[in-house]
Protein backbone atom coordinates (compact mmCIF):
# COMPACT_ATOMS: atom_id res chain seq x y z
CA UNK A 1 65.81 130.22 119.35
CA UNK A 2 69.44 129.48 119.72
CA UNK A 3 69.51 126.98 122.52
CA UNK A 4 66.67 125.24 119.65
CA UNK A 5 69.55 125.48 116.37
CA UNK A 6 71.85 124.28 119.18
CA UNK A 7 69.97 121.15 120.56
CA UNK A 8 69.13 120.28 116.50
CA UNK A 9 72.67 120.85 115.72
CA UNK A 10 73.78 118.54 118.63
CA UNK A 11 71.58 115.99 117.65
CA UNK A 12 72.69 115.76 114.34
CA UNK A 13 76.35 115.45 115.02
CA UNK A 14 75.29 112.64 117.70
CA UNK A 15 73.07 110.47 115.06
CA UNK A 16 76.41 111.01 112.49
CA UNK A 17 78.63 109.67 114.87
CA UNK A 18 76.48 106.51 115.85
CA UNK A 19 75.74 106.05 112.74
CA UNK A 20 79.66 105.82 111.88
CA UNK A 21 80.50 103.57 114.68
CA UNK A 22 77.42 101.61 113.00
CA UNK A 23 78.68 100.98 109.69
CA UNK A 24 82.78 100.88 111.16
CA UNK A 25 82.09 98.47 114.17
CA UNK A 26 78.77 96.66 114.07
CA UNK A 27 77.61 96.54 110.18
CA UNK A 28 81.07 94.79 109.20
CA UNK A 29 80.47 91.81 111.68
CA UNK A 30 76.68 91.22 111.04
CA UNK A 31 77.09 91.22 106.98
CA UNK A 32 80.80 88.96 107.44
CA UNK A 33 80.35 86.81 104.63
CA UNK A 34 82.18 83.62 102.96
CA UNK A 35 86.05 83.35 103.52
CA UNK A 36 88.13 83.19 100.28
CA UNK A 37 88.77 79.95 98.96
CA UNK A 38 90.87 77.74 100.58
CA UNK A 39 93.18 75.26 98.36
CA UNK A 40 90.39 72.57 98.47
CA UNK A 41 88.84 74.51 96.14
CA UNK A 42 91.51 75.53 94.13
CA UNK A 43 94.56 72.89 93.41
CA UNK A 44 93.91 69.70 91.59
CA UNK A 45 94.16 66.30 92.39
CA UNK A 46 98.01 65.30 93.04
CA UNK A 47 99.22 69.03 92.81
CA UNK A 48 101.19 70.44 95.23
CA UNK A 49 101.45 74.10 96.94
CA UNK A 50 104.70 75.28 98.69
CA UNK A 51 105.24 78.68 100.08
CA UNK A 52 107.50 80.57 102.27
CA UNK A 53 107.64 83.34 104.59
CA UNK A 54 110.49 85.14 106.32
CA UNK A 55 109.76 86.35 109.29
CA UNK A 56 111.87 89.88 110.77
CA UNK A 57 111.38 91.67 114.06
CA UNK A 58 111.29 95.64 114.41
CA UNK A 59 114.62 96.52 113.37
CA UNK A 60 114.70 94.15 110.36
CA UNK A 61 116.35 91.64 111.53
CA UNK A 62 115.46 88.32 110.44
CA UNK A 63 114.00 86.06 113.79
CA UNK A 64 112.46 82.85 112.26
CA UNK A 65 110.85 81.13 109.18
CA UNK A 66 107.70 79.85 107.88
CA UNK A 67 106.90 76.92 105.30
CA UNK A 68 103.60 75.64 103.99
CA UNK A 69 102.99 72.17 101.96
CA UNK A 70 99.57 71.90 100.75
CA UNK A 71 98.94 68.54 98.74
CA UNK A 72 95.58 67.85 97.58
CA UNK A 73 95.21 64.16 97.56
CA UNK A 74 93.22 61.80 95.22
CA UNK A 75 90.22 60.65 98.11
CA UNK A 76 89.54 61.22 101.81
CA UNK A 77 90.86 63.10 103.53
CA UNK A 78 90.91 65.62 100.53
CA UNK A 79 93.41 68.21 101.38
CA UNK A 80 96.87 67.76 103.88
CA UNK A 81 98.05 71.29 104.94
CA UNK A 82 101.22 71.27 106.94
CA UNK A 83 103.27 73.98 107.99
CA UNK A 84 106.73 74.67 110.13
CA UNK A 85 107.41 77.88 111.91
CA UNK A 86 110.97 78.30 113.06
CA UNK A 87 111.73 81.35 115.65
CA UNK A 88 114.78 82.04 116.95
CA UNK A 89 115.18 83.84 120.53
CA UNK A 90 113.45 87.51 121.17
CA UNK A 91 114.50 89.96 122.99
CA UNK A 92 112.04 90.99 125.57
CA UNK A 93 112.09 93.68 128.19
CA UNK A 94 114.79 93.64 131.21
CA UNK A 95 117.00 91.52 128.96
CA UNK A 96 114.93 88.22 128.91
CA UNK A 97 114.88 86.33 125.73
CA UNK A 98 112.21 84.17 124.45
CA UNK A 99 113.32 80.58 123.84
CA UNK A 100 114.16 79.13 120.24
CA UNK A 101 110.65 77.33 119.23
CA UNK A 102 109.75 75.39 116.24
CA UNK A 103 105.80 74.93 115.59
CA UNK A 104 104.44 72.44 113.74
CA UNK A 105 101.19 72.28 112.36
CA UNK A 106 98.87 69.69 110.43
CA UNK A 107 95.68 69.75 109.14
CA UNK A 108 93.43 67.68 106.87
CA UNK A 109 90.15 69.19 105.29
CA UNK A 110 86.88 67.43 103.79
CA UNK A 111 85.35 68.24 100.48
CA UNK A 112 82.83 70.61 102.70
CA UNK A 113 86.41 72.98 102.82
CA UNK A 114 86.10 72.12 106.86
CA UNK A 115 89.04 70.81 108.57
CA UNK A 116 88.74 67.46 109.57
CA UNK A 117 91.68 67.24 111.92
CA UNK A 118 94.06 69.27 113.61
CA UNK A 119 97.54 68.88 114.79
CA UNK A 120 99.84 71.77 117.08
CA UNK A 121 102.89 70.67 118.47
CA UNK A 122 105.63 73.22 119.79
CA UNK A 123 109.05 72.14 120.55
CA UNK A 124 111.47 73.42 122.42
CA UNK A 125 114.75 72.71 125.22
CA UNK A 126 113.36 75.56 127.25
CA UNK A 127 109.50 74.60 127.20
CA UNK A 128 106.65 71.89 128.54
CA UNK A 129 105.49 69.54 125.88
CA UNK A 130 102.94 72.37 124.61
CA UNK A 131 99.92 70.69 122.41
CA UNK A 132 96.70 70.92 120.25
CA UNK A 133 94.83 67.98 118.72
CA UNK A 134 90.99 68.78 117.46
CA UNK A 135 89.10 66.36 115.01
CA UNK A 136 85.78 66.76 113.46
CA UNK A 137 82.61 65.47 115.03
CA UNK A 138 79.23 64.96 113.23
CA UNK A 139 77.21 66.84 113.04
CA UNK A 140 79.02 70.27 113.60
CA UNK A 141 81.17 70.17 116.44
CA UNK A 142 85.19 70.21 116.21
CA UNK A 143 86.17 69.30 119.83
CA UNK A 144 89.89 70.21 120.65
CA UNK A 145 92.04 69.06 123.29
CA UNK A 146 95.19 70.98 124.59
CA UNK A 147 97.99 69.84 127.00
CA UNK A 148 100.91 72.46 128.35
CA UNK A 149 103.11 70.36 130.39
CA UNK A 150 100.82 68.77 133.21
CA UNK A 151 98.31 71.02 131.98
CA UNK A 152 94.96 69.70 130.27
CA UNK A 153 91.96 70.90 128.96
CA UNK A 154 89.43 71.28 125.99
CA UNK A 155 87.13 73.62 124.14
CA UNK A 156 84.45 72.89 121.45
CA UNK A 157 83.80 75.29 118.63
CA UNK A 158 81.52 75.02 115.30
CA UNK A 159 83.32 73.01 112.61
CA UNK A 160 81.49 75.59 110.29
CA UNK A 161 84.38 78.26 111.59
CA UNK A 162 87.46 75.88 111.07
CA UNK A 163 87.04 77.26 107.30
CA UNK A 164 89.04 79.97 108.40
CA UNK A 165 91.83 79.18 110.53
CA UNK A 166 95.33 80.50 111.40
CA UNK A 167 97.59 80.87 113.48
CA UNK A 168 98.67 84.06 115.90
CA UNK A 169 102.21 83.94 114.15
CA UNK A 170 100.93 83.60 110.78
CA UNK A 171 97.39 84.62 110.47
CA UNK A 172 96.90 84.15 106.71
CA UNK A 173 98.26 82.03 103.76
CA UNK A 174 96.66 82.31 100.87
CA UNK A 175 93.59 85.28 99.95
CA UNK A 176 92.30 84.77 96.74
CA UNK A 177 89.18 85.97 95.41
CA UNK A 178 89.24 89.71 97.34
CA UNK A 179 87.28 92.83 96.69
CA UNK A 180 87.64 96.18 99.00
CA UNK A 181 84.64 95.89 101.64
CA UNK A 182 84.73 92.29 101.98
CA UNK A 183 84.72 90.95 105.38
CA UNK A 184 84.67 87.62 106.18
CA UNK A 185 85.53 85.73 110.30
CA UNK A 186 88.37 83.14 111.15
CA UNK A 187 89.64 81.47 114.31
CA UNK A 188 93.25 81.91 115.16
CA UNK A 189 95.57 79.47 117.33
CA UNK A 190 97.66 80.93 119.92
CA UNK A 191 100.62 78.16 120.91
CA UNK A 192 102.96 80.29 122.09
CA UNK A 193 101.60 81.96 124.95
CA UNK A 194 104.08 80.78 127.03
CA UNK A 195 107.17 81.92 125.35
CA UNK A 196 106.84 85.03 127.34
CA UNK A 197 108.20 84.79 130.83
CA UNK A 198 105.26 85.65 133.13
CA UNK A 199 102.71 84.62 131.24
CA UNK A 200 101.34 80.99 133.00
CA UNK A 201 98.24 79.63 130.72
CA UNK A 202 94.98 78.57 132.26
CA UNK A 203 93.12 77.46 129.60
CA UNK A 204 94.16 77.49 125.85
CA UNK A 205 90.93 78.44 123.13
CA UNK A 206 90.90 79.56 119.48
CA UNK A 207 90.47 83.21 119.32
CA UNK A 208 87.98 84.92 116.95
CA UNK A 209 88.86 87.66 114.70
CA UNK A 210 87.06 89.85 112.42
CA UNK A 211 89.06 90.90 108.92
CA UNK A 212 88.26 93.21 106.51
CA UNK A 213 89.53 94.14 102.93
CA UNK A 214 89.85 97.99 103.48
CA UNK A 215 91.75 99.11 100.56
CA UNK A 216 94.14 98.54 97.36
CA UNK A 217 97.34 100.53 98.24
CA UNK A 218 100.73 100.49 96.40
CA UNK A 219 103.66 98.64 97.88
CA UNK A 220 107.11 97.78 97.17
CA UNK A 221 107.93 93.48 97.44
CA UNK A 222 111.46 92.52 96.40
CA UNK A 223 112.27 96.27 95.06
CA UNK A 224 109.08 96.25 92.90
CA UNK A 225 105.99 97.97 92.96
CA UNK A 226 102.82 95.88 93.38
CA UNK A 227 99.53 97.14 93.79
CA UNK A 228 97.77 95.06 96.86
CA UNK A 229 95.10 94.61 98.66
CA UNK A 230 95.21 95.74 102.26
CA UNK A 231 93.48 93.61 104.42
CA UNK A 232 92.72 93.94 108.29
CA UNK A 233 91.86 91.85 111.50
CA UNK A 234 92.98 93.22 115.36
CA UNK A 235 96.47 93.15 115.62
CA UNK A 236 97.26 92.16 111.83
CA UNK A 237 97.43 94.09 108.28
CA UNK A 238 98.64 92.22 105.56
CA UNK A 239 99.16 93.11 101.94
CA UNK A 240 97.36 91.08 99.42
CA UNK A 241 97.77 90.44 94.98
CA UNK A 242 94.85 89.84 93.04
CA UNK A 243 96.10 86.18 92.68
CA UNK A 244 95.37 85.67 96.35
CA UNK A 245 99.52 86.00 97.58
CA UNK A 246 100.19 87.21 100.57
CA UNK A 247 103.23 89.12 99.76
CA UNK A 248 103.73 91.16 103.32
CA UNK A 249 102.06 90.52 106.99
CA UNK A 250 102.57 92.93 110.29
CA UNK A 251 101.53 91.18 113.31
CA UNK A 252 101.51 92.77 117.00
CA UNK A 253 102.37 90.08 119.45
CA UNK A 254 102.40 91.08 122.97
CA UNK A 255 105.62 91.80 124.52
CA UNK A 256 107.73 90.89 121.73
CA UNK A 257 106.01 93.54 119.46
CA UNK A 258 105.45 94.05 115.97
CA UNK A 259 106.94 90.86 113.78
CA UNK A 260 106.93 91.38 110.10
CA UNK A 261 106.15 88.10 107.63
CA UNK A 262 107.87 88.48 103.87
CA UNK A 263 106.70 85.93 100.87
CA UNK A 264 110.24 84.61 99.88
CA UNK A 265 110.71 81.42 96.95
CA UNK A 266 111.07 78.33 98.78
CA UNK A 267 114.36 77.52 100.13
CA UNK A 268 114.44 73.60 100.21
CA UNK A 269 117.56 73.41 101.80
CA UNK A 270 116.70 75.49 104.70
CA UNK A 271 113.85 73.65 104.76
CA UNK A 272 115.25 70.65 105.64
CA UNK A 273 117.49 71.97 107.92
CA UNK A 274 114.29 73.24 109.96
CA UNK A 275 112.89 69.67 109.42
CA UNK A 276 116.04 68.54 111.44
CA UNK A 277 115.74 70.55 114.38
CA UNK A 278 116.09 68.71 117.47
CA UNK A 279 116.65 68.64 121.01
CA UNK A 280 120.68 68.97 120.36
CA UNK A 281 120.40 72.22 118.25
């Protein structure tokens, strides 16, 4: 009688705990819905986005710098997204440092919200020419070709899943349109692989990542309390307003460890000093 209460009892816990890892692991990716609305859908014709990010390692210190410009135009291509990310030298392990790196980034989207092209270009004293151009080809392919140094290659994914896209460094810009259980997938670009000594690419590819909105939590921004949205993908939480700013982002990079990305006002003068970094600096 008791090894029967035992074996029901043991079954029990073992269909709770599947079922768990069901609806945490497995249920999330198969029901992953839209993405929120990129700035296609959002700015008018002529208007202009800029935004800003500071970007601080563990200890607080600041290490770098992040600008957006989104301009929707008045025809084709329909939106021009470009953005500048500025990082100054890491300390690593054994007293290596990561070289100073600025990345640039352009993209143009369609009406459809899918990007039509795509533009990565690192530069650096210390690096290879590192490099990722993709463009859009009908009827739902978005072929990519990368080049670090000597190095060549190419990849093909959907052009359905460049409605989502970021970057390892800055995973998300703008989240409007959230709700607590909402998942949704994106693709992330990795061009900085090779700032870690070691680390010799192969092949580069555009990483998929599952996020979810898993709360609204209370956080301070700029000394005031904001209530956010907390929102999750591997290796990334950010912090999220009901307007769709992304007010705080914690990213785990390997090596270099956790980076933390601040919304800050624009600063056009340091702007344009990151606009004239060069091969001198």
């Amino acid at each position: 009688m008791i090894n029967r209460w035992f074996g029901i009892i043991t079954f029990f816990c073992m269909l709770s705990v599947n079922t768990a890892l069901v609806f945490r692991d497995i249920l999330p990716d198969r029901l992953a819905g839209t993405p929120p609305e990129s700035d296609v859908e959002v700015l008018k014709p002529g208007e202009i986005r800029r935004a800003q990010v500071g970007i601080f390692d563990q200890r607080g210190r600041r290490v770098g710098c992040s600008w957006t410009r989104s301009q929707m135009l008045e025809d084709l291509p329909l939106l021009n997204v470009q953005s500048w990310t500025m990082l100054r030298p890491l300390p690593l392990p054994d007293g290596l440092r990561t070289p100073r790196v600025r990345v640039d980034t352009h993209l143009t989207y369609q009406k459809d919200v899918r990007v039509d092209r795509l533009s990565v270009r690192v530069h650096s004293m210390e690096l290879p020419l590192i490099s990722l151009e993709g463009e859009f080809m009908p009827p739902n392919d978005f072929p990519c070709q990368w080049q670090v140094g000597t190095q060549r290659g190419s990849f093909i994914i959907p052009a359905e899943a460049t409605r989502a896209l970021g970057d390892i460094i800055r995973p998300f810009d703008r989240l409007p349109g959230l709700w607590v259980g909402r998942t949704w997938r994106m693709r992330l670009i990795n061009p900085v692989s090779q700032l870690f000594p070691g680390v010799r690419i192969r092949e580069m590819s555009v990483q998929s990542a599952l996020v979810r909105v898993t709360a609204r939590e209370m956080i301070s921004h700029q000394g005031e309390p904001i209530e956010a949205f907390r929102v999750e993908a591997e290796n990334v939480v950010a912090w999220v307003t009901e307007a769709g700013s992304v007010l705080r982002q914690e990213v785990e990079l390997p090596i270099v460890g956790l980076l933390t990305l601040l919304d800050e006002p624009f600063d056009e003068v340091e702007f344009h000093k990151t606009l004239s970094f060069s091969r001198e600096d």
